[in-house]
Protein backbone atom coordinates (compact mmCIF):
# COMPACT_ATOMS: atom_id res chain seq x y z
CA UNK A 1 21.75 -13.43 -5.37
CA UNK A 2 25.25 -11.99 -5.84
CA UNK A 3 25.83 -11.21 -2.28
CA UNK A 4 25.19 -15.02 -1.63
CA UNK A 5 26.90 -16.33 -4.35
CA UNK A 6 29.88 -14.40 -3.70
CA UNK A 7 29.36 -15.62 0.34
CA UNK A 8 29.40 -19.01 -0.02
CA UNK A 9 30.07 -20.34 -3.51
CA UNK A 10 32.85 -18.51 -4.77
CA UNK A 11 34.97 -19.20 -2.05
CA UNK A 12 34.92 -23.03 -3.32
CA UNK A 13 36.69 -22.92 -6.46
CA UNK A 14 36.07 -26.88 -6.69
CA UNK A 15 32.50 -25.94 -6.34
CA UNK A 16 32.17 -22.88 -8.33
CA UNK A 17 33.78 -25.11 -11.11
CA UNK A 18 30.75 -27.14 -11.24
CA UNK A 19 28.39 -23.96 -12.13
CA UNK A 20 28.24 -21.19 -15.04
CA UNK A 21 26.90 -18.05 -13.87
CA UNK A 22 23.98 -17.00 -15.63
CA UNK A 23 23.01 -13.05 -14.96
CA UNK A 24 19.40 -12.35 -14.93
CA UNK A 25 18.13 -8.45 -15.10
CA UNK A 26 15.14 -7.21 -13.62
CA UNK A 27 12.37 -6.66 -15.41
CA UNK A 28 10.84 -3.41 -16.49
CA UNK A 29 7.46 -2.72 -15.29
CA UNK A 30 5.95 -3.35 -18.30
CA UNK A 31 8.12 -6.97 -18.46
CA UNK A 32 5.96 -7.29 -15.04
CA UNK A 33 2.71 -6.31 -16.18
CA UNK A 34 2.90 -9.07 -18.39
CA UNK A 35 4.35 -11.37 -16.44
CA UNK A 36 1.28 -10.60 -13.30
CA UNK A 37 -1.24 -11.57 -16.07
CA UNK A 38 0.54 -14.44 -17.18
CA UNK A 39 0.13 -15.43 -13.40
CA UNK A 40 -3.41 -13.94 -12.70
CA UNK A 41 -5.49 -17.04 -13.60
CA UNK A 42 -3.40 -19.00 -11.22
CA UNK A 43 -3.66 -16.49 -8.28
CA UNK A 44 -7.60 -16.23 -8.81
CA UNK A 45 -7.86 -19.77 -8.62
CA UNK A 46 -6.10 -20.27 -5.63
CA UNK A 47 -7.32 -17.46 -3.92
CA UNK A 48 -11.04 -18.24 -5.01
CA UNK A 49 -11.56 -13.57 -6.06
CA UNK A 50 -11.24 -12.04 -9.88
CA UNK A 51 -8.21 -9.80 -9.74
CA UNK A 52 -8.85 -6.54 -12.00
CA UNK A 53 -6.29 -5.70 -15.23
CA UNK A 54 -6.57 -2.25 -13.61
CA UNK A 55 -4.66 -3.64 -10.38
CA UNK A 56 -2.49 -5.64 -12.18
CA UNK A 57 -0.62 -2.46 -13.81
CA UNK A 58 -0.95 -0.64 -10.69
CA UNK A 59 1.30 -3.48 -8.94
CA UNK A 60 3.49 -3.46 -10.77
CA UNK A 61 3.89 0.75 -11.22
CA UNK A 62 3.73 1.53 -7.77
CA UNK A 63 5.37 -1.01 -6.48
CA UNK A 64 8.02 -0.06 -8.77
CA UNK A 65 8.11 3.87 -7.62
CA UNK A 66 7.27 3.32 -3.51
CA UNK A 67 9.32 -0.10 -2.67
CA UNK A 68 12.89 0.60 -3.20
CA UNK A 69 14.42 -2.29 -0.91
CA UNK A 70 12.90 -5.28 -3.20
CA UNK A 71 12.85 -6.06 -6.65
CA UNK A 72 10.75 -6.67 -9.69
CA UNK A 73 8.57 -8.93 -10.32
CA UNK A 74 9.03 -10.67 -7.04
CA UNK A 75 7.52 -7.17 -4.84
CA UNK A 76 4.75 -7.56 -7.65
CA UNK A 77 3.69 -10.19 -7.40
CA UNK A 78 3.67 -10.65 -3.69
CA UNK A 79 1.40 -7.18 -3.58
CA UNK A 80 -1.26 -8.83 -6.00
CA UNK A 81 -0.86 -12.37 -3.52
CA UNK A 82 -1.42 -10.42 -0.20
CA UNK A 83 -4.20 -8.16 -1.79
CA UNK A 84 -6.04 -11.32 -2.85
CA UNK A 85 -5.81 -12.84 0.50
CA UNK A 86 -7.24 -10.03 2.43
CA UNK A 87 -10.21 -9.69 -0.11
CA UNK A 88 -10.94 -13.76 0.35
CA UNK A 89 -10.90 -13.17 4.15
CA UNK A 90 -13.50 -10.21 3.82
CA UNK A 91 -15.38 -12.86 1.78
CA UNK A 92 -15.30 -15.58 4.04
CA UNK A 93 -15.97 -13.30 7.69
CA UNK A 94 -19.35 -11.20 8.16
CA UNK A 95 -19.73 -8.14 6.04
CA UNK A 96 -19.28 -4.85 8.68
CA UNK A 97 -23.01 -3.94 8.04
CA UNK A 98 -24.31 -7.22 9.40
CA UNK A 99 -21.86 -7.08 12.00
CA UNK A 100 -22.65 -3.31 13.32
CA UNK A 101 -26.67 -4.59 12.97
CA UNK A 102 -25.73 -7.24 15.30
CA UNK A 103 -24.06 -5.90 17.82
CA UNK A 104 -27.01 -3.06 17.92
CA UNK A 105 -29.59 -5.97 18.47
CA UNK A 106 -27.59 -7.55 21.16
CA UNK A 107 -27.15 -3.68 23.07
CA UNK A 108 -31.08 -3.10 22.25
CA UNK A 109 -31.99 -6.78 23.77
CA UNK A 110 -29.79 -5.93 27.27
CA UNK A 111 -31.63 -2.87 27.42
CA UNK A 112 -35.17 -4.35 26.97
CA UNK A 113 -34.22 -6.65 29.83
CA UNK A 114 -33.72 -3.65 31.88
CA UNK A 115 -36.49 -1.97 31.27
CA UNK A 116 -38.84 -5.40 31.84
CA UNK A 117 -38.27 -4.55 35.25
CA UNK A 118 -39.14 -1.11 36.07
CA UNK A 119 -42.61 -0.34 36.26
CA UNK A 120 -42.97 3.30 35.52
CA UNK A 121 -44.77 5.32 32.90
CA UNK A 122 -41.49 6.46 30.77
CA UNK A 123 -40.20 2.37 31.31
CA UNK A 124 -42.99 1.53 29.53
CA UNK A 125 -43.41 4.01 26.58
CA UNK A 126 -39.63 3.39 26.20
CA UNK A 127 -40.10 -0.14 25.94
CA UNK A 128 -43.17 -0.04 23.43
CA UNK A 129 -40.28 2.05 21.48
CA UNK A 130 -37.35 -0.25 21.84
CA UNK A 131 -39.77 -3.41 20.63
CA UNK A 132 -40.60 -1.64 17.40
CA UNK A 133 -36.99 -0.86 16.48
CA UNK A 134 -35.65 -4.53 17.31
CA UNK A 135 -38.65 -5.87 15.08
CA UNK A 136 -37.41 -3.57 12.59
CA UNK A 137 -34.06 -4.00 13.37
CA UNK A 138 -34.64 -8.06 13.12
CA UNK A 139 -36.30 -8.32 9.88
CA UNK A 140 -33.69 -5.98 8.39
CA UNK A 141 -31.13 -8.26 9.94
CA UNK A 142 -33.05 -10.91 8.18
CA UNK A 143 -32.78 -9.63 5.11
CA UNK A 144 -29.10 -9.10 5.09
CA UNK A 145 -28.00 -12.42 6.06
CA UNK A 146 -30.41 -13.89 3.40
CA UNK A 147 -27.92 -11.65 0.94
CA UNK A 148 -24.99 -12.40 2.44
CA UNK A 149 -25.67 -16.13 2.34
CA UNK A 150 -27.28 -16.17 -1.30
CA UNK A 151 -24.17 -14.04 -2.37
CA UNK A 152 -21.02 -16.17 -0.24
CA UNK A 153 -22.77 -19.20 -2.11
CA UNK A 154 -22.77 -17.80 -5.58
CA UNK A 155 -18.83 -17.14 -4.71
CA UNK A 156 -18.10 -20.58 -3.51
CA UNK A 157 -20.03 -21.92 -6.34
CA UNK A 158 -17.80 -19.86 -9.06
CA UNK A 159 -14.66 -20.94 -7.46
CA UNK A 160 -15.35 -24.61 -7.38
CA UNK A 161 -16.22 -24.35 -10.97
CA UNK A 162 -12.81 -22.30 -11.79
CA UNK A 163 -11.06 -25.13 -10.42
CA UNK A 164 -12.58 -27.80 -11.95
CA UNK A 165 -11.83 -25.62 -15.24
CA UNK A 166 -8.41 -25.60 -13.88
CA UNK A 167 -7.94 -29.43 -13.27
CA UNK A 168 -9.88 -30.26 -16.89
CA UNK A 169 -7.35 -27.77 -18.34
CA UNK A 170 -3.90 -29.80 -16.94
CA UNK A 171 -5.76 -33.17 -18.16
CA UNK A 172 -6.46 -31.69 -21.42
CA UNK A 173 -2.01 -31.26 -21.87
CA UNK A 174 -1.39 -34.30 -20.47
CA UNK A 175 -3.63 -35.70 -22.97
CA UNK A 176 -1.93 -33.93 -25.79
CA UNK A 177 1.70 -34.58 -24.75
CA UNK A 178 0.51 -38.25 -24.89
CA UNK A 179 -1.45 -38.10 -27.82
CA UNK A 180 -4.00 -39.06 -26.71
CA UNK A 181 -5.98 -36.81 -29.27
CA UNK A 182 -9.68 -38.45 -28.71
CA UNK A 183 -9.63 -37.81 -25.28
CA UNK A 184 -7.97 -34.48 -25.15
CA UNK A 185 -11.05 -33.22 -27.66
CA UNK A 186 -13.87 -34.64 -25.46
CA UNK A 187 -12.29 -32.83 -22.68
CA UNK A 188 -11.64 -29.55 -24.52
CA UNK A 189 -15.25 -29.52 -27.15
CA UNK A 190 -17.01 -31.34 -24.38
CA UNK A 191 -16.49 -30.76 -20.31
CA UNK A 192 -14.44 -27.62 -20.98
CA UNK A 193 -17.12 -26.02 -22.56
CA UNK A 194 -19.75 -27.00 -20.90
CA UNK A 195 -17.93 -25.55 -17.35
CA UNK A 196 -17.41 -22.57 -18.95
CA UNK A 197 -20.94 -22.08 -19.82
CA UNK A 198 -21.80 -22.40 -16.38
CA UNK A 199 -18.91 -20.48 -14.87
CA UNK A 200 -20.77 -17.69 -17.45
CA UNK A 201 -24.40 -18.90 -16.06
CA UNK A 202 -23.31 -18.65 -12.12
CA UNK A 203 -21.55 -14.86 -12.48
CA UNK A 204 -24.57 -13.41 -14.30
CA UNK A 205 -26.38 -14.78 -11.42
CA UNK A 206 -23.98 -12.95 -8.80
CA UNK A 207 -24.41 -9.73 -10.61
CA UNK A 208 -28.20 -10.19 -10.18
CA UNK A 209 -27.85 -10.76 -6.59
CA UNK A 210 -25.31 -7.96 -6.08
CA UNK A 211 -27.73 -5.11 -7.06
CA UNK A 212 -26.60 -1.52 -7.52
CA UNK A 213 -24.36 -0.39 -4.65
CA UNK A 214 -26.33 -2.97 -2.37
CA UNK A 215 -23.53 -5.89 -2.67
CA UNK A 216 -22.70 -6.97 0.86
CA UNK A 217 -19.31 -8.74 -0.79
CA UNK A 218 -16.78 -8.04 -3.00
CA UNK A 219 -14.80 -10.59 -5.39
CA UNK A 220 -12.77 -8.55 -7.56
CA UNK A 221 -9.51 -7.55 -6.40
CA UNK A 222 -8.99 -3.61 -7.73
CA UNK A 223 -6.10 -0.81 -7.57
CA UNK A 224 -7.41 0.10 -4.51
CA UNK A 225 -6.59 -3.10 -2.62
CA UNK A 226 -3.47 -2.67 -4.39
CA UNK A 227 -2.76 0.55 -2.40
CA UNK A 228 -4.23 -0.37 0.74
CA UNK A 229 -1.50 -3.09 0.99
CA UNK A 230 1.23 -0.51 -0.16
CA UNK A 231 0.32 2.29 2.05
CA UNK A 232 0.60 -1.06 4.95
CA UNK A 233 3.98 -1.92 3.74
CA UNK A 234 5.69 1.45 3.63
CA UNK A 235 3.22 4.23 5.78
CA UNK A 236 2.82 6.08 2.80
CA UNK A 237 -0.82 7.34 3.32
CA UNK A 238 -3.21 5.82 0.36
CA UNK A 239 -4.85 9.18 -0.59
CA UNK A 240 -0.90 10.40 -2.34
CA UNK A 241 -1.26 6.29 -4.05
CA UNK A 242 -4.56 6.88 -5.31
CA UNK A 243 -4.07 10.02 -6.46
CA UNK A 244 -6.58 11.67 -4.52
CA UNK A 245 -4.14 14.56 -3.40
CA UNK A 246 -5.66 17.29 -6.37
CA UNK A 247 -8.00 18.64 -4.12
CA UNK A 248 -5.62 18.80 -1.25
CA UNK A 249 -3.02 19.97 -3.09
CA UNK A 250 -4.91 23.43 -4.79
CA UNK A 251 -5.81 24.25 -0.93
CA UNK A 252 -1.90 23.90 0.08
CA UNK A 253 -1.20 27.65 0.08
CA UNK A 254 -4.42 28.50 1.60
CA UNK A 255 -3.96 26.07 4.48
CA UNK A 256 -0.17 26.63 5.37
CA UNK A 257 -1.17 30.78 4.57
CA UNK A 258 -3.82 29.87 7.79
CA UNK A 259 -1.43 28.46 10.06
CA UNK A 260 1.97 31.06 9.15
CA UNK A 261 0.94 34.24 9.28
CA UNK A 262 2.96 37.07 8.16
CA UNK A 263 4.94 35.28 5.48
CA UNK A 264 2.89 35.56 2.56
CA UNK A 265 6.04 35.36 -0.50
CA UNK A 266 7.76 32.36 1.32
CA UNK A 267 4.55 30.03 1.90
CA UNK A 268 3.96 31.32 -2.16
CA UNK A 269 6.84 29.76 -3.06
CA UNK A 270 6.75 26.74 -1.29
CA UNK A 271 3.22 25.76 -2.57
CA UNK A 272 4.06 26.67 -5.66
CA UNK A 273 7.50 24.61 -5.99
CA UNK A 274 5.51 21.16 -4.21
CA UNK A 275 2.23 21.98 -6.75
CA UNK A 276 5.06 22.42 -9.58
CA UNK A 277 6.36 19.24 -8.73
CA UNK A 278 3.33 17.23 -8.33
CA UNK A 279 2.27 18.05 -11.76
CA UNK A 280 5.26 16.63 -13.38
CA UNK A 281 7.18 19.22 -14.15
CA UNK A 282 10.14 18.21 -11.83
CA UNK A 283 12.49 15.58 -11.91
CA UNK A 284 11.38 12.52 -10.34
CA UNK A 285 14.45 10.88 -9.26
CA UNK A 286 14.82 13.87 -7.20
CA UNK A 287 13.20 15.04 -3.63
CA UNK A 288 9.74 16.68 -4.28
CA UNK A 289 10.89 20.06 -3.22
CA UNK A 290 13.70 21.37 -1.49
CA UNK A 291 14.31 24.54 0.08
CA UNK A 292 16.78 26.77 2.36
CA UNK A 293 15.22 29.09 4.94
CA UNK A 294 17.33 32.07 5.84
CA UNK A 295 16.09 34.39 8.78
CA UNK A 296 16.42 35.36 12.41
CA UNK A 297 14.91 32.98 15.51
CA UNK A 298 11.44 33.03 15.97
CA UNK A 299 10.22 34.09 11.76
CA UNK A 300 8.80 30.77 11.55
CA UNK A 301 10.83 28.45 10.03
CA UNK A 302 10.38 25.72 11.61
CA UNK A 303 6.60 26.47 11.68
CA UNK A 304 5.94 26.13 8.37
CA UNK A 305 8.22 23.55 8.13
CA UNK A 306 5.85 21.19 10.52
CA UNK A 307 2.96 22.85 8.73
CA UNK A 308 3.52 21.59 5.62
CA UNK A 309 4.67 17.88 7.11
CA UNK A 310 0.93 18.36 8.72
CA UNK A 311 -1.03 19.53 5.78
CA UNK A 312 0.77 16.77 3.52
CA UNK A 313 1.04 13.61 5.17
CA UNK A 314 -1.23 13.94 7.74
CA UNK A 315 0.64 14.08 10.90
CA UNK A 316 3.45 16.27 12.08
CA UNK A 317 5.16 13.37 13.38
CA UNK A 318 6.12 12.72 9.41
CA UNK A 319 8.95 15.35 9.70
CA UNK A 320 12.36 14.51 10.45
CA UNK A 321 14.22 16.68 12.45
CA UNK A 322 18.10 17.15 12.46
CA UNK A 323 19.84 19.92 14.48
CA UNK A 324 22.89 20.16 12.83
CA UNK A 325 24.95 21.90 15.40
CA UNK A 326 25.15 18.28 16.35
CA UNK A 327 27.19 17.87 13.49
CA UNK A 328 29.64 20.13 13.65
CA UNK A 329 32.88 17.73 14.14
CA UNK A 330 34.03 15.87 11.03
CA UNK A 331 33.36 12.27 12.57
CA UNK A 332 30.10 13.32 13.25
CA UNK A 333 28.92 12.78 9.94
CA UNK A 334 29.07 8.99 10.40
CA UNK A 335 25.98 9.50 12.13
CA UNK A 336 23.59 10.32 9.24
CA UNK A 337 24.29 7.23 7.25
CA UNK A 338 25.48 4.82 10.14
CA UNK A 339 29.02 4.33 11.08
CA UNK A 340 31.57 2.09 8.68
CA UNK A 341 32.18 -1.42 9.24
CA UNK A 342 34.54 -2.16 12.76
CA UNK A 343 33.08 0.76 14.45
CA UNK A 344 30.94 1.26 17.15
CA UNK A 345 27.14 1.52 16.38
CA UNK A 346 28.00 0.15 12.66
CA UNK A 347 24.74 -2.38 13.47
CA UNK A 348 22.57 0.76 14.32
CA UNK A 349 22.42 1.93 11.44
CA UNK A 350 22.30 5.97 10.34
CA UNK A 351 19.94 8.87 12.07
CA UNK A 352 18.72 10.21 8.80
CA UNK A 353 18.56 7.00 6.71
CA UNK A 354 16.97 4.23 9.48
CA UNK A 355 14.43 7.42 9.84
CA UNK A 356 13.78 7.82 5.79
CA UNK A 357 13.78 4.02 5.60
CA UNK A 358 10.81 3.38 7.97
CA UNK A 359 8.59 6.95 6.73
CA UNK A 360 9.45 7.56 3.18
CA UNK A 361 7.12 10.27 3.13
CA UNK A 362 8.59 13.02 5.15
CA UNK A 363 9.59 16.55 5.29
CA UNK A 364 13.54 16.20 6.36
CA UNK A 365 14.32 19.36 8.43
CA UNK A 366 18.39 20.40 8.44
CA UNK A 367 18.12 22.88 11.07
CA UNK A 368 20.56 25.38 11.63
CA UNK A 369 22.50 24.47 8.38
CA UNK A 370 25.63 26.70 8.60
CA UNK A 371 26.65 24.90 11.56
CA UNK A 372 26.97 21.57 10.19
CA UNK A 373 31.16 20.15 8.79
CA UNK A 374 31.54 21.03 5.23
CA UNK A 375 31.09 17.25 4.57
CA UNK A 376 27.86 16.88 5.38
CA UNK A 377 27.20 18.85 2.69
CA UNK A 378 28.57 16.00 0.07
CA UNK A 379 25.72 13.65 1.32
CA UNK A 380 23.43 16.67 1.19
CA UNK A 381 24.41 16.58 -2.54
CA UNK A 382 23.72 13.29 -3.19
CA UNK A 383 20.22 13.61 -1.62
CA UNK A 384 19.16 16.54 -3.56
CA UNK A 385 20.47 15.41 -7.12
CA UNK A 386 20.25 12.03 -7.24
CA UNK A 387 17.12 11.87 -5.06
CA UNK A 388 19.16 8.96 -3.01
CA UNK A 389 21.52 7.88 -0.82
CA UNK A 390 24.09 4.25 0.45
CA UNK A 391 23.91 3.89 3.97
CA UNK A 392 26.88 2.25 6.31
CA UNK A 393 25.21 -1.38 5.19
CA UNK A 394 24.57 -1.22 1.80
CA UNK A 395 21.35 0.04 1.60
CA UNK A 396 20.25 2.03 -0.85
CA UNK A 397 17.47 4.38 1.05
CA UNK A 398 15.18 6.42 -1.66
CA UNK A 399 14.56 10.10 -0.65
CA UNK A 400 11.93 10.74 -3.93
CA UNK A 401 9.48 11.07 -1.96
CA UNK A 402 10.79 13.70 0.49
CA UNK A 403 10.41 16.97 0.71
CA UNK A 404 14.09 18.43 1.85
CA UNK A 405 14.35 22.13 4.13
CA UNK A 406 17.53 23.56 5.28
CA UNK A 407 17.14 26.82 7.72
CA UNK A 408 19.71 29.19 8.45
């Protein structure tokens, strides 16, 4: 990297001599996109799971929008790696409905051994009872691990014969690069062919097996996965990746209206500005929303401040809190971003941006604004117009996906 380069190369000038610097951009999203399916055969081999075109784009897109400390195509591609990992691992350990059958069978056969050694009426009638549903419970057990089995070996069939359609494929161009023409046809008209139609032969078989809605494994690696491992990496919950916030979001005024009563035109506007925002009418390099809240103690400010950080993402605990009468002195400003280099608690690292950093999904709440040093107010300005701000390290800490209040 730069940093590095600059660190320990450029301080040799007999060594930097040696090398000509080279500078290579990152690539756009779409420059990913095509560089993830350039890489997807060799990922689905490995991993032994199809990977989707449909997660392939969202990799790269939200990878693009929610990890702001890494960069393209490496965050990418890593996303689509760890994605098909944790699919091969559901593959390879016992499918959650065989597992809860299972562990019901094992709890039913304690209890029969129990009940083998009373002798009264209700023992008995119970244990008639508790006979018929392990029998039932059995055979459907059965049944499932017949599936299971029948479907893990239908996987582990089709991966053997993707590799072996991998290995045929590297003889087939060394072959050609030593023209070795006769044997690079047999291979390619011949074995190639031939593995491909059985690759063709053993997934039409899988989809038999896998009947509708009663497959006990997947093998396709889908946007979903994608944004289970995102919402891991960052704590953004997966609903606002998936885009399954609609519905949540036309309730918005109706839920925060339940919880703060009394202020009917404020709660108005703040639904509408978030709904206005999540539409795509706003800017979005810049904080979801941001508002000021001007009134006497004890309106509700704060309220629907935690309201909204509860009705959004979940928890109330995703609201950042900052009592600005705390910041009232002008070296107390330090604080926010982290102190400078040489000072005391420059390894810390900044209240506000350490706290963005590890919950990029928050409501920030300035409290008690007018107290704060007139500089806070630059970083303020940062925040709300470029959506972003440098903290004492060098970090660039992304506040898109806040939702900023100020109260007064």
């Amino acid at each position: 990297t730069l940093d590095e380069y600059r660190k320990y190369i450029e301080k040799d000038a007999a060594l930097e001599r040696r090398f000509q610097q080279v500078y290579v951009d990152q690539p756009s999203a779409e420059d990913t996109i095509s560089i993830l399916r350039g890489l997807k055969e060799r990922y689905e081999v490995h991993h032994g799971v199809k990977i989707s075109d449909s997660a392939l784009v969202a990799a790269a897109t939200l990878s693009n929008r929610y990890i702001s400390d890494r960069f393209l195509p490496d965050k990418a591609i890593d996303l689509v790696d760890e994605a098909a990992a944790r699919l091969k691992m559901e593959i390879t350990s016992k499918p959650e409905e065989l597992d809860e059958i299972d562990r019901k069978i094992l709890q039913m056969e304690m209890e029969r051994l129990s009940l083998e050694k009373e002798s009264s009426a209700a023992s008995r009638e119970r244990l008639e009872r508790l006979e018929k549903e392990l029998a039932d419970l059995k055979e459907e057990q059965r049944a499932l691990n017949t599936q299971w089995q029948s479907e893990k070996d239908i996987i582990s069939k089709i991966q053997t014969i993707k590799e072996e359609i991998d290995r045929v494929n590297v003889e087939i161009q060394q072959a050609e690069r030593d023209y070795d023409l006769n044997k690079a046809a047999e291979l390619k008209y011949g074995k190639l062919t031939s593995l491909h139609r059985q690759l063709e032969e053993a997934e039409t078989e899988l989809s038999q097996t896998q009947t509708s809605g009663q497959s006990l494994l997947r093998e396709e690696v889908t946007e979903a996965d994608i944004a289970e491992v995102i919402s891991k990496w960052t704590g953004i919950p997966i609903g606002k990746l998936v885009e399954t916030e609609t519905e949540k979001l036309l309730h918005l005024e109706e839920e925060l209206h339940r919880r703060v009563i009394g202020q009917d035109e404020a709660v108005t506007a703040v639904a509408d500005a978030i709904q206005r925002s999540r539409a795509g009418l706003a800017d979005p390099n810049r904080p979801i929303a941001s508002f000021i809240f001007l009134g006497p103690t004890g309106v509700g400010k704060t309220e629907l401040a935690k309201a909204l950080a509860a009705y959004l993402f979940d928890t109330e605990e995703a609201m950042v809190r900052i009592d600005m009468s705390e910041y009232m002195e002008k070296h107390t400003v330090s604080r926010l971003i982290g102190a400078p280099p040489g000072y005391v608690g420059y390894e810390e690292g900044g209240q506000l941006t350490e706290s963005i950093r590890r919950r990029p999904y928050s409501v920030v709440l300035f409290d008690e604004i007018e107290k704060a040093h007139p500089d806070v107010f630059n970083i303020m300005l940062q925040i709300l117009d470029d959506g972003r701000v440098t903290d004492s390290q060098g970090h660039t800490v992304d506040f898109k996906n806040t939702i900023i209040i100020m109260t007064s």
